[in-house]
PDB file of N, CA and C in Angstrom:
ATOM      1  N   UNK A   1      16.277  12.470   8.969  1.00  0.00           N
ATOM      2  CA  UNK A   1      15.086  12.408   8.146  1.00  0.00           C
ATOM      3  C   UNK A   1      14.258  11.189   8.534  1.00  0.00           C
ATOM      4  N   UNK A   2      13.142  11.625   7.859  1.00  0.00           N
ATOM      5  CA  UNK A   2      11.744  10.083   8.905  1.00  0.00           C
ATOM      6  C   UNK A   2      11.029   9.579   7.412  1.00  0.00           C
ATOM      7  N   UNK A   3      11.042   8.285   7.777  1.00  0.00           N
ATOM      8  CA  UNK A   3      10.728   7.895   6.628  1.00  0.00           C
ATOM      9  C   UNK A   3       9.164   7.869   6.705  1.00  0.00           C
ATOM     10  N   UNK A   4       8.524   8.302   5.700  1.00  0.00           N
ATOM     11  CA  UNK A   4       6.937   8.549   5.310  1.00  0.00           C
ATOM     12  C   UNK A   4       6.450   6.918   5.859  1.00  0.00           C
ATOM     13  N   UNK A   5       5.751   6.807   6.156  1.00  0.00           N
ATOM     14  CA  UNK A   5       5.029   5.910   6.775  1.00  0.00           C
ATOM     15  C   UNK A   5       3.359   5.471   5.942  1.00  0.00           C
ATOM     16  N   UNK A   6       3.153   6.559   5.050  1.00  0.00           N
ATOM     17  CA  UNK A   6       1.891   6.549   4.672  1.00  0.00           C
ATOM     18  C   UNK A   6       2.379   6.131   3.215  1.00  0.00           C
ATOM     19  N   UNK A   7       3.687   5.739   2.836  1.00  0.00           N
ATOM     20  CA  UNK A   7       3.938   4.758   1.527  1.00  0.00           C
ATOM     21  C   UNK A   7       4.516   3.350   2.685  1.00  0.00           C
ATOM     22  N   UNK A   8       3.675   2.320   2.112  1.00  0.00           N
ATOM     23  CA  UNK A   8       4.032   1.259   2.279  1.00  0.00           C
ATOM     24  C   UNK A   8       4.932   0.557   2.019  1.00  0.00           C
ATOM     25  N   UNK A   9       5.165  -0.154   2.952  1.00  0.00           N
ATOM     26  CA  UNK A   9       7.167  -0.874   2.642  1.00  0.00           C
ATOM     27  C   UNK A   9       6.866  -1.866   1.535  1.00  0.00           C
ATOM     28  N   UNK A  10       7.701  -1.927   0.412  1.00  0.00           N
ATOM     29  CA  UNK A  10       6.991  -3.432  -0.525  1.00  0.00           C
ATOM     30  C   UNK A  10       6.928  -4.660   0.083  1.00  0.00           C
ATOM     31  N   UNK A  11       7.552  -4.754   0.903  1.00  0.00           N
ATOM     32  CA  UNK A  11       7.362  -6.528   1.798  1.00  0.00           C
ATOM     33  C   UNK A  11       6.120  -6.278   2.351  1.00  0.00           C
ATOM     34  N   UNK A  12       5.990  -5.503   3.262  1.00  0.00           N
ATOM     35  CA  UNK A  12       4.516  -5.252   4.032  1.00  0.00           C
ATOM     36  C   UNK A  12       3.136  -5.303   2.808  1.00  0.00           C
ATOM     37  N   UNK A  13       3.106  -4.328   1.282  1.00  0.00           N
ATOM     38  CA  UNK A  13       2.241  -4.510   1.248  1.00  0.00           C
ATOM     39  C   UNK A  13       2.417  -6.031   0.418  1.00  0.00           C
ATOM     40  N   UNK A  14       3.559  -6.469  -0.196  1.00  0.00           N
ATOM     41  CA  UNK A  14       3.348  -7.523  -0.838  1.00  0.00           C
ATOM     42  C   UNK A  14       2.381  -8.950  -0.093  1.00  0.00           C
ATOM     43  N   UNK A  15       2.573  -8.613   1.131  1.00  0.00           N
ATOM     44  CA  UNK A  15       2.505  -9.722   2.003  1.00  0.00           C
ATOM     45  C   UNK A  15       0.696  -9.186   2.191  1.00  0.00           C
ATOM     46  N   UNK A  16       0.603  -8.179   2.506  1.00  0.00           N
ATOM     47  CA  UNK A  16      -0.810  -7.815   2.352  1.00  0.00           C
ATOM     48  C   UNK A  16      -1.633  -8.038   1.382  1.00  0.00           C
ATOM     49  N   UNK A  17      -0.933  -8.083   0.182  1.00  0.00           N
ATOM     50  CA  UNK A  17      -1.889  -8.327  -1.095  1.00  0.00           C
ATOM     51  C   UNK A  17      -2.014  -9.898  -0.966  1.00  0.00           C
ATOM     52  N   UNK A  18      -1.656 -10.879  -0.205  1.00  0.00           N
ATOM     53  CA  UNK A  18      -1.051 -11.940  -0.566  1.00  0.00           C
ATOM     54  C   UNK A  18      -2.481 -12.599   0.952  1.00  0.00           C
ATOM     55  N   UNK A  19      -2.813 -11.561   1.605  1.00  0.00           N
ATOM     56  CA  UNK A  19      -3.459 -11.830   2.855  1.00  0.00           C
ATOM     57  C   UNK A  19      -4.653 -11.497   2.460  1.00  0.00           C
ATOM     58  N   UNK A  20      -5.163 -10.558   1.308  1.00  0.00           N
ATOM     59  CA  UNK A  20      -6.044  -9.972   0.530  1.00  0.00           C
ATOM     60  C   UNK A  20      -6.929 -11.432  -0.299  1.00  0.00           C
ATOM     61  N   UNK A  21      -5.592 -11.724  -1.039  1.00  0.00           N
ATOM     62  CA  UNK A  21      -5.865 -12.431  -1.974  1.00  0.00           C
ATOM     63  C   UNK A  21      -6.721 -14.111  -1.437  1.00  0.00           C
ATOM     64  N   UNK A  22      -6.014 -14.240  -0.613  1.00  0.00           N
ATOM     65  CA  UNK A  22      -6.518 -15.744   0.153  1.00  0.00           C
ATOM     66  C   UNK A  22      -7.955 -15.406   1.144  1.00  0.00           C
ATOM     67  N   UNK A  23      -7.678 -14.281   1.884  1.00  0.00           N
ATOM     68  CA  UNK A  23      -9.419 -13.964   2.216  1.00  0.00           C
ATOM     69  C   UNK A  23     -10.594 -14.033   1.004  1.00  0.00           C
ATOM     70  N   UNK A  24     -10.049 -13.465   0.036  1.00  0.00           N
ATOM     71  CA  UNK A  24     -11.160 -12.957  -0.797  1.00  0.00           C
ATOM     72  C   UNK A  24     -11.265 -14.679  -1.321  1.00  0.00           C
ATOM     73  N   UNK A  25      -9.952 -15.432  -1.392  1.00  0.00           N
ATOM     74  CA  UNK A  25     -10.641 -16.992  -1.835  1.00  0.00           C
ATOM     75  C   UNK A  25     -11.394 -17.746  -1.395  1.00  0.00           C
ATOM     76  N   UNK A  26     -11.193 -17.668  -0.543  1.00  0.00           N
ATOM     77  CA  UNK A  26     -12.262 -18.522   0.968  1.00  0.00           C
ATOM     78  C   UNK A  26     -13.692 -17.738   1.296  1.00  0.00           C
ATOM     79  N   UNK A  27     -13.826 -16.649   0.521  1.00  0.00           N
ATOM     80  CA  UNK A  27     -15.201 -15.681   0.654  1.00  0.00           C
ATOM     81  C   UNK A  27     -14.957 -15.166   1.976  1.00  0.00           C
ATOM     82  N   UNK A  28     -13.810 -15.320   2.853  1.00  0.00           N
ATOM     83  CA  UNK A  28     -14.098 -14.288   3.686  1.00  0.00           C
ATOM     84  C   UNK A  28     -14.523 -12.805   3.774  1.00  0.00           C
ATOM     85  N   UNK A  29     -14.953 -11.996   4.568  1.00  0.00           N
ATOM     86  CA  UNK A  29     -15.111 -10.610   4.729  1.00  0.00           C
ATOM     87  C   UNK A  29     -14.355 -10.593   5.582  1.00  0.00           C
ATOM     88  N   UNK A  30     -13.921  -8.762   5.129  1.00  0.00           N
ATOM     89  CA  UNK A  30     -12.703  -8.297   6.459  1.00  0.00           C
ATOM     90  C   UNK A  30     -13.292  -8.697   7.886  1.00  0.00           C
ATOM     91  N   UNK A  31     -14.780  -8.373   7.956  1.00  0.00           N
ATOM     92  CA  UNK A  31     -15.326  -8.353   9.445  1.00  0.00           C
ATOM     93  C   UNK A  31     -14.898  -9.672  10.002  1.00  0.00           C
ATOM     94  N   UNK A  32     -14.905 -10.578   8.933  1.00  0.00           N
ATOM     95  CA  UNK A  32     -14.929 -11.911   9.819  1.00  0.00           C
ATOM     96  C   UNK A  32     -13.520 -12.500  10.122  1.00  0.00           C
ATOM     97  N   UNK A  33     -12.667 -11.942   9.267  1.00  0.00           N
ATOM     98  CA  UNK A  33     -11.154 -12.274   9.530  1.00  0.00           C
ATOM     99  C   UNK A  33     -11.002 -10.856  11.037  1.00  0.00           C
ATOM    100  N   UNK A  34     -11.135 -10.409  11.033  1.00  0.00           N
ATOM    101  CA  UNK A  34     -11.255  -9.198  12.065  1.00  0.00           C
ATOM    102  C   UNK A  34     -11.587  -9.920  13.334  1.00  0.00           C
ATOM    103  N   UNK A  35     -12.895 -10.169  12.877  1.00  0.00           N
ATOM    104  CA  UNK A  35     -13.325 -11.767  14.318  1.00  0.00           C
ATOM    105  C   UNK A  35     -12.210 -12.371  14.998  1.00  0.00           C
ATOM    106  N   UNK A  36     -11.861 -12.880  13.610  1.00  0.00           N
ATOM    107  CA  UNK A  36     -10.697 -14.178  14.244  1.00  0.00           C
ATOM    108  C   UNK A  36      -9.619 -13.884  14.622  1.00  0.00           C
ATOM    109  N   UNK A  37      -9.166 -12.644  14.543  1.00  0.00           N
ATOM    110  CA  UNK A  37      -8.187 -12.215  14.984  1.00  0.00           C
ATOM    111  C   UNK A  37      -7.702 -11.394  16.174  1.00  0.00           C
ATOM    112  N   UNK A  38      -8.803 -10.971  16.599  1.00  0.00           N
ATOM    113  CA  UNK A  38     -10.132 -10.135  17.443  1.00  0.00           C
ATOM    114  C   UNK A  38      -9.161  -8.914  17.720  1.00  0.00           C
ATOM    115  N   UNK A  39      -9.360  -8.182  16.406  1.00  0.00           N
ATOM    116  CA  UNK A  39      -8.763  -6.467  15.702  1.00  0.00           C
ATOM    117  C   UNK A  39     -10.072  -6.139  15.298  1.00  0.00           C
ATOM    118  N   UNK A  40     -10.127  -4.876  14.924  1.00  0.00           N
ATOM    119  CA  UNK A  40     -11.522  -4.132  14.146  1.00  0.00           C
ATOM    120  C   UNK A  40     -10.968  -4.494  12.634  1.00  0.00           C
ATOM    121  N   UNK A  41     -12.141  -4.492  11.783  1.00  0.00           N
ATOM    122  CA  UNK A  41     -11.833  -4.437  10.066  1.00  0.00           C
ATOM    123  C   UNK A  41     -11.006  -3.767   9.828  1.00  0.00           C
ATOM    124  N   UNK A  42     -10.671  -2.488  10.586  1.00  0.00           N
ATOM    125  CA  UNK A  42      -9.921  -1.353   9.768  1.00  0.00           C
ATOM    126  C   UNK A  42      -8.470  -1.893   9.885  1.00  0.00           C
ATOM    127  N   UNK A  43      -8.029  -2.643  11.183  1.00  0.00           N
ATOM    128  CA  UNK A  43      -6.974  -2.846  11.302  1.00  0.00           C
ATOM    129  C   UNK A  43      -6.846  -3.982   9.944  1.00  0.00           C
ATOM    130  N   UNK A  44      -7.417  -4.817   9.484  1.00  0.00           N
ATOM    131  CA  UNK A  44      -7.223  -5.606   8.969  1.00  0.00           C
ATOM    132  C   UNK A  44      -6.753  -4.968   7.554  1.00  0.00           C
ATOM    133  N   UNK A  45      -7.976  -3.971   6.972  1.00  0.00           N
ATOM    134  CA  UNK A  45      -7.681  -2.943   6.065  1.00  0.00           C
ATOM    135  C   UNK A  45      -6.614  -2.276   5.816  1.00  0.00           C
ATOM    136  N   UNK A  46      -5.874  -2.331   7.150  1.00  0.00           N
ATOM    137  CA  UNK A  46      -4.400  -1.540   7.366  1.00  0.00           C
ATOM    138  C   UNK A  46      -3.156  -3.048   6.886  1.00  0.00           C
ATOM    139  N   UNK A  47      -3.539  -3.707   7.009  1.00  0.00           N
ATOM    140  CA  UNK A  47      -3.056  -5.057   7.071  1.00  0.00           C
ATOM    141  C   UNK A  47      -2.759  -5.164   5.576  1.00  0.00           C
ATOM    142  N   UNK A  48      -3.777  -5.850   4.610  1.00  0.00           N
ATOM    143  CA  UNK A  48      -3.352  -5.278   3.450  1.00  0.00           C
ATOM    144  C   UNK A  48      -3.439  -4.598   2.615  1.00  0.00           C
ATOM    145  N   UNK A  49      -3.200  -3.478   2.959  1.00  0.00           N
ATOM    146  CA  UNK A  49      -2.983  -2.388   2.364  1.00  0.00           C
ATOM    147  C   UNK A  49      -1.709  -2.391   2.316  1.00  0.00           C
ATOM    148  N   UNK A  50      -1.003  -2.865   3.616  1.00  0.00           N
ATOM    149  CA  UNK A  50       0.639  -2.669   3.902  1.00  0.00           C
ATOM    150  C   UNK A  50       0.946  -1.314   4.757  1.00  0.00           C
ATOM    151  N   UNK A  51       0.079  -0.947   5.274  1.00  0.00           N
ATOM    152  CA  UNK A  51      -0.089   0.113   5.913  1.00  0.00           C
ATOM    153  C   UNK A  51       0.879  -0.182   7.348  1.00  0.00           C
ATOM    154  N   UNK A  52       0.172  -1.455   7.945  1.00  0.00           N
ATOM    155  CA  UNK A  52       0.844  -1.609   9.174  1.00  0.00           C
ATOM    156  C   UNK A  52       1.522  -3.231   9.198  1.00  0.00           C
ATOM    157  N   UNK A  53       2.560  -3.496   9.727  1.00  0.00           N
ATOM    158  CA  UNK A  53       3.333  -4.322   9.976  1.00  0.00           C
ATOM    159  C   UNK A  53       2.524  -5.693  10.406  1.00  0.00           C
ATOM    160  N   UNK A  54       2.338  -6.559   9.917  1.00  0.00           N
ATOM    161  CA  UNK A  54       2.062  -7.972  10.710  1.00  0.00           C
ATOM    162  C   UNK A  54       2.899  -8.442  11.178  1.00  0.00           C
ATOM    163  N   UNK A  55       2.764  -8.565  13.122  1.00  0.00           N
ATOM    164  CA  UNK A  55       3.909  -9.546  13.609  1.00  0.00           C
ATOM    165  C   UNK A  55       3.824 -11.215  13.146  1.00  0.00           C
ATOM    166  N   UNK A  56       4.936 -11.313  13.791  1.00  0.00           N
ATOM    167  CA  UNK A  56       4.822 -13.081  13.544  1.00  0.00           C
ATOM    168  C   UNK A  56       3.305 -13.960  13.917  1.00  0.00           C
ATOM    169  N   UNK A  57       3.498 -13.142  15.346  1.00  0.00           N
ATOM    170  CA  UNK A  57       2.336 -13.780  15.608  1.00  0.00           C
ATOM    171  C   UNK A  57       0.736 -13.919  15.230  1.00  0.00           C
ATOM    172  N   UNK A  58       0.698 -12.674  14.528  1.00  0.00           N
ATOM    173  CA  UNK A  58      -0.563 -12.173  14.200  1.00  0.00           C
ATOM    174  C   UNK A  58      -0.369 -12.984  12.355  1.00  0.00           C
ATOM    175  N   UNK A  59       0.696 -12.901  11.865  1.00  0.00           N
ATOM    176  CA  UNK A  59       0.596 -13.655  10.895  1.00  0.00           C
ATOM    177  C   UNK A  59       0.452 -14.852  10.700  1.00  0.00           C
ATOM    178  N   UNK A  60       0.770 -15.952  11.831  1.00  0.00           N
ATOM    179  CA  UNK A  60       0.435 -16.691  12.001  1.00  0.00           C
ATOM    180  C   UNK A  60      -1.123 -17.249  12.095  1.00  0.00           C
ATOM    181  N   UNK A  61      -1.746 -16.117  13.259  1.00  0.00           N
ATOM    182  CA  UNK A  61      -3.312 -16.294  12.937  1.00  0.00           C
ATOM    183  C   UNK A  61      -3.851 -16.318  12.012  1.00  0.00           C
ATOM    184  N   UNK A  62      -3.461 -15.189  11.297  1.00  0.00           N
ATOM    185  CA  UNK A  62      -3.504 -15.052   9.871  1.00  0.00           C
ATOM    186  C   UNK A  62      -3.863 -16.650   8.872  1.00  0.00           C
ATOM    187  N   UNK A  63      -2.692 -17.051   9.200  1.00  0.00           N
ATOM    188  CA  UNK A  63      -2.568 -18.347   8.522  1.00  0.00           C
ATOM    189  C   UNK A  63      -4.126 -18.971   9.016  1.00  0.00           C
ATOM    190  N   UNK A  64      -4.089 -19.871   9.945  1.00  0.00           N
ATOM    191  CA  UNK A  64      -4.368 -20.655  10.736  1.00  0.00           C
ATOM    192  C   UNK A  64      -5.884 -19.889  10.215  1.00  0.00           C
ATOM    193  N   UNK A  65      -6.472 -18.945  10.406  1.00  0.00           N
ATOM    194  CA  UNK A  65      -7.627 -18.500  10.580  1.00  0.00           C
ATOM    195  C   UNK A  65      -7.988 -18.832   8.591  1.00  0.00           C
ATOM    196  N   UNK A  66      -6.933 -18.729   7.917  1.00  0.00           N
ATOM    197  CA  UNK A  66      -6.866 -18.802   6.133  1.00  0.00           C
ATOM    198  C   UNK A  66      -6.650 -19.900   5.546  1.00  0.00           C
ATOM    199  N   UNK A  67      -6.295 -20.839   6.573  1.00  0.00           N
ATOM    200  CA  UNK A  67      -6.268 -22.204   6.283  1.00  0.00           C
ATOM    201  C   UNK A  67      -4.894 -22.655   5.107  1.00  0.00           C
ATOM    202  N   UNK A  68      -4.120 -21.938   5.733  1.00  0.00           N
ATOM    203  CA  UNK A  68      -2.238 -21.651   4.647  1.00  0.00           C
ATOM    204  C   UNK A  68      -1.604 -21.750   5.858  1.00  0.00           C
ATOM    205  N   UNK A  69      -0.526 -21.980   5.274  1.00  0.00           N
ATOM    206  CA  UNK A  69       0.797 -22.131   5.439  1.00  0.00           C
ATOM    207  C   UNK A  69       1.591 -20.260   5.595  1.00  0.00           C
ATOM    208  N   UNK A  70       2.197 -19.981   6.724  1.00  0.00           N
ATOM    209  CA  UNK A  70       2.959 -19.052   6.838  1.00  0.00           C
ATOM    210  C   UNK A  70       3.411 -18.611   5.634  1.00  0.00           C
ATOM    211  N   UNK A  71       3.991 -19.342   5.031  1.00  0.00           N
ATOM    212  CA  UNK A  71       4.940 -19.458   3.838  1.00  0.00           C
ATOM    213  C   UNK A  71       4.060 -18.726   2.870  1.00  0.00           C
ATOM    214  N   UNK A  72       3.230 -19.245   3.029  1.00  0.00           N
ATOM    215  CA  UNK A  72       2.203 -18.693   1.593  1.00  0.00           C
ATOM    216  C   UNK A  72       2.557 -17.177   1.323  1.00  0.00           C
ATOM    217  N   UNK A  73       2.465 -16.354   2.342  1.00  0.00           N
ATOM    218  CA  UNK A  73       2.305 -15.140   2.210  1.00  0.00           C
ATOM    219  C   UNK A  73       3.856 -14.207   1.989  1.00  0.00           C
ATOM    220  N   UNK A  74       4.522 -15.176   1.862  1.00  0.00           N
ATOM    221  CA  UNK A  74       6.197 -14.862   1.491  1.00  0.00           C
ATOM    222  C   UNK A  74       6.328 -15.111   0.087  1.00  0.00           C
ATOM    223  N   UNK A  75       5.220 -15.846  -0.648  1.00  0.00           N
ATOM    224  CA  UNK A  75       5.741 -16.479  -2.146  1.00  0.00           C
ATOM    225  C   UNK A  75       5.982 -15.217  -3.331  1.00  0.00           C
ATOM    226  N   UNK A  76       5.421 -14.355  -3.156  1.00  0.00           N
ATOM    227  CA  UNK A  76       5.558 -13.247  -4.299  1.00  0.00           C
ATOM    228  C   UNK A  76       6.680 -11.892  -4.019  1.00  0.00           C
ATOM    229  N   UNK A  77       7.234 -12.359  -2.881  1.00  0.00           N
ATOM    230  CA  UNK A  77       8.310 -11.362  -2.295  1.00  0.00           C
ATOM    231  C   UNK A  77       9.342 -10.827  -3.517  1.00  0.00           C
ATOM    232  N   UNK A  78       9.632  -9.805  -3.897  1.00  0.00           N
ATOM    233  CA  UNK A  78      10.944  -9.489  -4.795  1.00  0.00           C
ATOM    234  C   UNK A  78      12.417 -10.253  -4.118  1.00  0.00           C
ATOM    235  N   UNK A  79      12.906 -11.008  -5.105  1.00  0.00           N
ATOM    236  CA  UNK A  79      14.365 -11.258  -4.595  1.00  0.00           C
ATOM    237  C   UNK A  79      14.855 -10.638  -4.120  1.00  0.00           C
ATOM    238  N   UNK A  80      15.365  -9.143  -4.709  1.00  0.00           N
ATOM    239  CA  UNK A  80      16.117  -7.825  -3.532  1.00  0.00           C
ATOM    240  C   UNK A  80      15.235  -7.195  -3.198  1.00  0.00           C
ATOM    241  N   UNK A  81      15.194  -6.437  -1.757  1.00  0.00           N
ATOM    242  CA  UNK A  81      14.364  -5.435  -1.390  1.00  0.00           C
ATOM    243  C   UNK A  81      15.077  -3.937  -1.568  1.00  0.00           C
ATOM    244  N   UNK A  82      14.069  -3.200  -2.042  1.00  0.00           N
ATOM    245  CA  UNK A  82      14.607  -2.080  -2.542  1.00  0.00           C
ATOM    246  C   UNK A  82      15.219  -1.316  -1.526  1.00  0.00           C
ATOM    247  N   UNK A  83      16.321  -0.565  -0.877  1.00  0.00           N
ATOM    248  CA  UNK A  83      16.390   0.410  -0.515  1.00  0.00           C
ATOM    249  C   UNK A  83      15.947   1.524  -0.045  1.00  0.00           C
ATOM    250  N   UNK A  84      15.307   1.882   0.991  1.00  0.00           N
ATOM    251  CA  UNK A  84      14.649   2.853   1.876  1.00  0.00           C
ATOM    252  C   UNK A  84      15.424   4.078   1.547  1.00  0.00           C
ATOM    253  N   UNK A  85      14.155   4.874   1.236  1.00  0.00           N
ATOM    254  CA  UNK A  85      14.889   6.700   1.176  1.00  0.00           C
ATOM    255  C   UNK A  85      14.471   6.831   2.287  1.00  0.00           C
ATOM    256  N   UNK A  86      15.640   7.551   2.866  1.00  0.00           N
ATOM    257  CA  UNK A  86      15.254   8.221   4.177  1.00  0.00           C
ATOM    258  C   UNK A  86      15.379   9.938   4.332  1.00  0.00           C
TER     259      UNK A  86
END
């Protein structure tokens, strides 16, 4: 069995809402975090949504481009992660 892909993993989107939340503080627009990352908006849109995976590295830009700490975007994580239906 394949796991649905079009429900988001809770770490992915937690971490997305968390990448959401700090753009929208700084008044960024997706376009311009998109810039800095040099992805289209949509990818970014996919980003947090939790749609698609941020590597390390790209989370890092992330940071750096958001003016945070890596860490930041780990703070609202659930203690256990739930269990994948597969």
């Amino acid at each position: 069995m394949s796991v649905d892909r079009r429900v988001p993993d809770e770490v992915d989107a937690c971490i997305g809402r968390r990448v959401r939340a700090r753009r929208r503080q700084l008044n960024f627009s997706l376009q311009q975090l998109a810039a800095q990352l040099g992805v289209g908006f949509q990818q970014v849109q996919k980003y947090e949504a939790g749609l698609h995976r941020i590597s390390a590295g790209t989370l890092f830009q992330i940071a750096v481009a958001l003016e945070t700490q890596v860490d930041y975007f780990f703070q609202d994580l659930p203690d256990e992660r739930p269990s994948r239906k597969r």
